[in-house]
N, C-alpha and C. Protein backbone atom coordinates (compact mmCIF):
# COMPACT_ATOMS: atom_id res chain seq x y z
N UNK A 1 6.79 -27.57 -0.85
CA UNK A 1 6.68 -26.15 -1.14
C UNK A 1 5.21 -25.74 -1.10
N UNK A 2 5.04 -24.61 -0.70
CA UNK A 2 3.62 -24.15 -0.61
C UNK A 2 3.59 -22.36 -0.98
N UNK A 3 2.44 -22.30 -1.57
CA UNK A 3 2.49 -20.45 -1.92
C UNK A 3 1.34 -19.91 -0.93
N UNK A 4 2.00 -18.82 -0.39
CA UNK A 4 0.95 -18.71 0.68
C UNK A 4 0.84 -16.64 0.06
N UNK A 5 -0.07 -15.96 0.98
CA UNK A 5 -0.44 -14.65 0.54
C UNK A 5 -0.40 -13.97 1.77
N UNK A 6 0.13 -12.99 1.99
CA UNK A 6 0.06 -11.71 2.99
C UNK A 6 -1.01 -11.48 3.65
N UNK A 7 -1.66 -11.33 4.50
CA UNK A 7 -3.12 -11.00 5.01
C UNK A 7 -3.05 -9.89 4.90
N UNK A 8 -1.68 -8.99 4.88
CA UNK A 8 -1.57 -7.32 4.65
C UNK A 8 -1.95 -6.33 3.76
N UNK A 9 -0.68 -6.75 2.69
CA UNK A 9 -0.27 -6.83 1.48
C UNK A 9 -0.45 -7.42 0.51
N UNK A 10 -1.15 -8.81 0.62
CA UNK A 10 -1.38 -9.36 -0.46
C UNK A 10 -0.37 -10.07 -1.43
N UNK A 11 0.96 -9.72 -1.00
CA UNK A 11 2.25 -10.40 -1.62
C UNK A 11 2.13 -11.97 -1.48
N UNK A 12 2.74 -12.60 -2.77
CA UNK A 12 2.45 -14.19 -2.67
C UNK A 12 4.40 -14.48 -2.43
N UNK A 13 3.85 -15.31 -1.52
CA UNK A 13 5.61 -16.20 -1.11
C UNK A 13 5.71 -17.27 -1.55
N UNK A 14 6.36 -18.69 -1.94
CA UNK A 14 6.73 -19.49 -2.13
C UNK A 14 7.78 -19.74 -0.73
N UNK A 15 6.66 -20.56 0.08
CA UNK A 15 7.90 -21.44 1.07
C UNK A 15 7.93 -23.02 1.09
N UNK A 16 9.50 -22.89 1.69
CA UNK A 16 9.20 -24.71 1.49
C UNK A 16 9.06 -24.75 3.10
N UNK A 17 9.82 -26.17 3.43
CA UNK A 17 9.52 -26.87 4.72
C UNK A 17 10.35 -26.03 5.79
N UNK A 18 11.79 -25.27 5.64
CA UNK A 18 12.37 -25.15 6.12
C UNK A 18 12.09 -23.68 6.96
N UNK A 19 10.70 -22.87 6.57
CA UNK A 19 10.09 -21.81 6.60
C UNK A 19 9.68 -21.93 8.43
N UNK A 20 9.62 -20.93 9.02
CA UNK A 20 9.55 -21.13 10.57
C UNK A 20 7.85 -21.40 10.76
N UNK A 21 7.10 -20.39 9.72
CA UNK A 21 5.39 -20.61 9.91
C UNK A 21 5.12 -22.11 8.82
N UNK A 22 5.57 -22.79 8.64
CA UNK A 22 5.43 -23.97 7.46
C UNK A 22 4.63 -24.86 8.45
N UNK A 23 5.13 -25.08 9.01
CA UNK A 23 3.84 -26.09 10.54
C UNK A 23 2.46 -26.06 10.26
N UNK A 24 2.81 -24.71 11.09
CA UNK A 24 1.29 -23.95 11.45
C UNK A 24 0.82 -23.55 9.58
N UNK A 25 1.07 -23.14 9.04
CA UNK A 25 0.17 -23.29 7.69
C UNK A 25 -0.21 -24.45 7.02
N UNK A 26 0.76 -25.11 7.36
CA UNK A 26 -0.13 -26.50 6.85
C UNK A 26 -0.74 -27.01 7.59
N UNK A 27 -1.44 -27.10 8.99
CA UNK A 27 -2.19 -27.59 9.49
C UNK A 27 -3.73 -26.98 9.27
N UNK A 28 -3.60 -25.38 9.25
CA UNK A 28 -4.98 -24.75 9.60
C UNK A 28 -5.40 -24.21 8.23
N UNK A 29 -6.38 -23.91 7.49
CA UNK A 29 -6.79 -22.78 6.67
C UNK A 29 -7.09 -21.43 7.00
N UNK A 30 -7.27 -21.13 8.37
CA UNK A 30 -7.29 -19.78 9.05
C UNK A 30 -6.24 -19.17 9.22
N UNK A 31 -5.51 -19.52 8.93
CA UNK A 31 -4.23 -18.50 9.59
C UNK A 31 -3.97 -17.76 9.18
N UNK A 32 -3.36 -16.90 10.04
CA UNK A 32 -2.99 -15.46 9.38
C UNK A 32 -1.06 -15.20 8.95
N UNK A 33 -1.32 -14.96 7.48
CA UNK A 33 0.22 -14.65 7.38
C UNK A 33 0.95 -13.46 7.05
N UNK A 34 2.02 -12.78 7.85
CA UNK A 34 1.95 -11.93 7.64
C UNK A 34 3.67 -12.08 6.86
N UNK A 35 4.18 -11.11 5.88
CA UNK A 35 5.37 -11.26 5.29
C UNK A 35 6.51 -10.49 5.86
N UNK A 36 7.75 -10.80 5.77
CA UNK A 36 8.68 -10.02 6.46
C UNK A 36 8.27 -8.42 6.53
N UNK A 37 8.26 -7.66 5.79
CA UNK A 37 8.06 -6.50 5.76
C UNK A 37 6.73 -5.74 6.11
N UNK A 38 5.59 -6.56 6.38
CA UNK A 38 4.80 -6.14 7.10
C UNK A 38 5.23 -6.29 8.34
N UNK A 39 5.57 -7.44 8.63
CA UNK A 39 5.98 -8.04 9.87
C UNK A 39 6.93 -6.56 11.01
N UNK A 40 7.62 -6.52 9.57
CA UNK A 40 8.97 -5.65 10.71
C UNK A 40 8.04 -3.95 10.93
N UNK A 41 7.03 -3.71 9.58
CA UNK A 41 6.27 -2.60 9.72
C UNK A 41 5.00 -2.34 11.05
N UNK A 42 4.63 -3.62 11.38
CA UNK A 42 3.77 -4.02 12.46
C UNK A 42 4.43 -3.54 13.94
N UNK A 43 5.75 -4.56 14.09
CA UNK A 43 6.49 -3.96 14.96
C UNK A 43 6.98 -2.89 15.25
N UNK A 44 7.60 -2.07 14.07
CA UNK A 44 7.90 -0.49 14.46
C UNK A 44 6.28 0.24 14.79
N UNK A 45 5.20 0.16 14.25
CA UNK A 45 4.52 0.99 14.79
C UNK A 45 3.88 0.39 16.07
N UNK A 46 4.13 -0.63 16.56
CA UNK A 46 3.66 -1.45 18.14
C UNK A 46 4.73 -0.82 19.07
N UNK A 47 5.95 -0.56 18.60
CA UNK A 47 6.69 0.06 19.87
C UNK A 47 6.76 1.53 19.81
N UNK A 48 6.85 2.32 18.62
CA UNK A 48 6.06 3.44 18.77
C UNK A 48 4.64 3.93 19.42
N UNK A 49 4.09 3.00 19.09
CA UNK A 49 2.61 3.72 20.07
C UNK A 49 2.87 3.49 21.26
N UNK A 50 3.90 2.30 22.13
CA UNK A 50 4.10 1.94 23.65
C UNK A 50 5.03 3.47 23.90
N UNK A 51 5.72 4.09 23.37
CA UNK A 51 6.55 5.27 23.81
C UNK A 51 5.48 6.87 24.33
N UNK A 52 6.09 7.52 25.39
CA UNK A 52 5.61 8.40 25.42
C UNK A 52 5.47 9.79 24.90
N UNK A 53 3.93 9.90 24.71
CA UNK A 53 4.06 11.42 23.55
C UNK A 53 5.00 12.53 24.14
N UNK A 54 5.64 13.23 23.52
CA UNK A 54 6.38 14.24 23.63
C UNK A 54 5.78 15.50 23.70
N UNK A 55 6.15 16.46 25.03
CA UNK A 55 5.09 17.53 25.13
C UNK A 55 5.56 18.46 23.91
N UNK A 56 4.80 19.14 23.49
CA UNK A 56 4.88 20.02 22.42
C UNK A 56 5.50 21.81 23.16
């Protein structure tokens, strides 16, 4: 088990081994983690900005 922190948000997680980023955090001290809900917040505004503005 490991407690890791949001690079976002700042929210602390508790993951164990079975966690998909558990690898990669235990190898590096740089990494960047981001938590589900930033995660899914990142993505909605990445495919919003790819859409085209709407003429007014």
């Amino acid at each position: 088990m490991m407690e890791i922190k949001c690079s976002f948000c700042g929210k602390k997680e508790v993951i164990t081994k079975v966690h998909k980023d558990y690898r990669k955090l235990a190898r590096g001290k740089n990494v960047v983690y981001t938590c589900e809900t930033c995660r899914a917040r990142l993505h909605f505004q990445a495919v919003r900005s790819q859409q085209p503005q709407k003429p007014i």
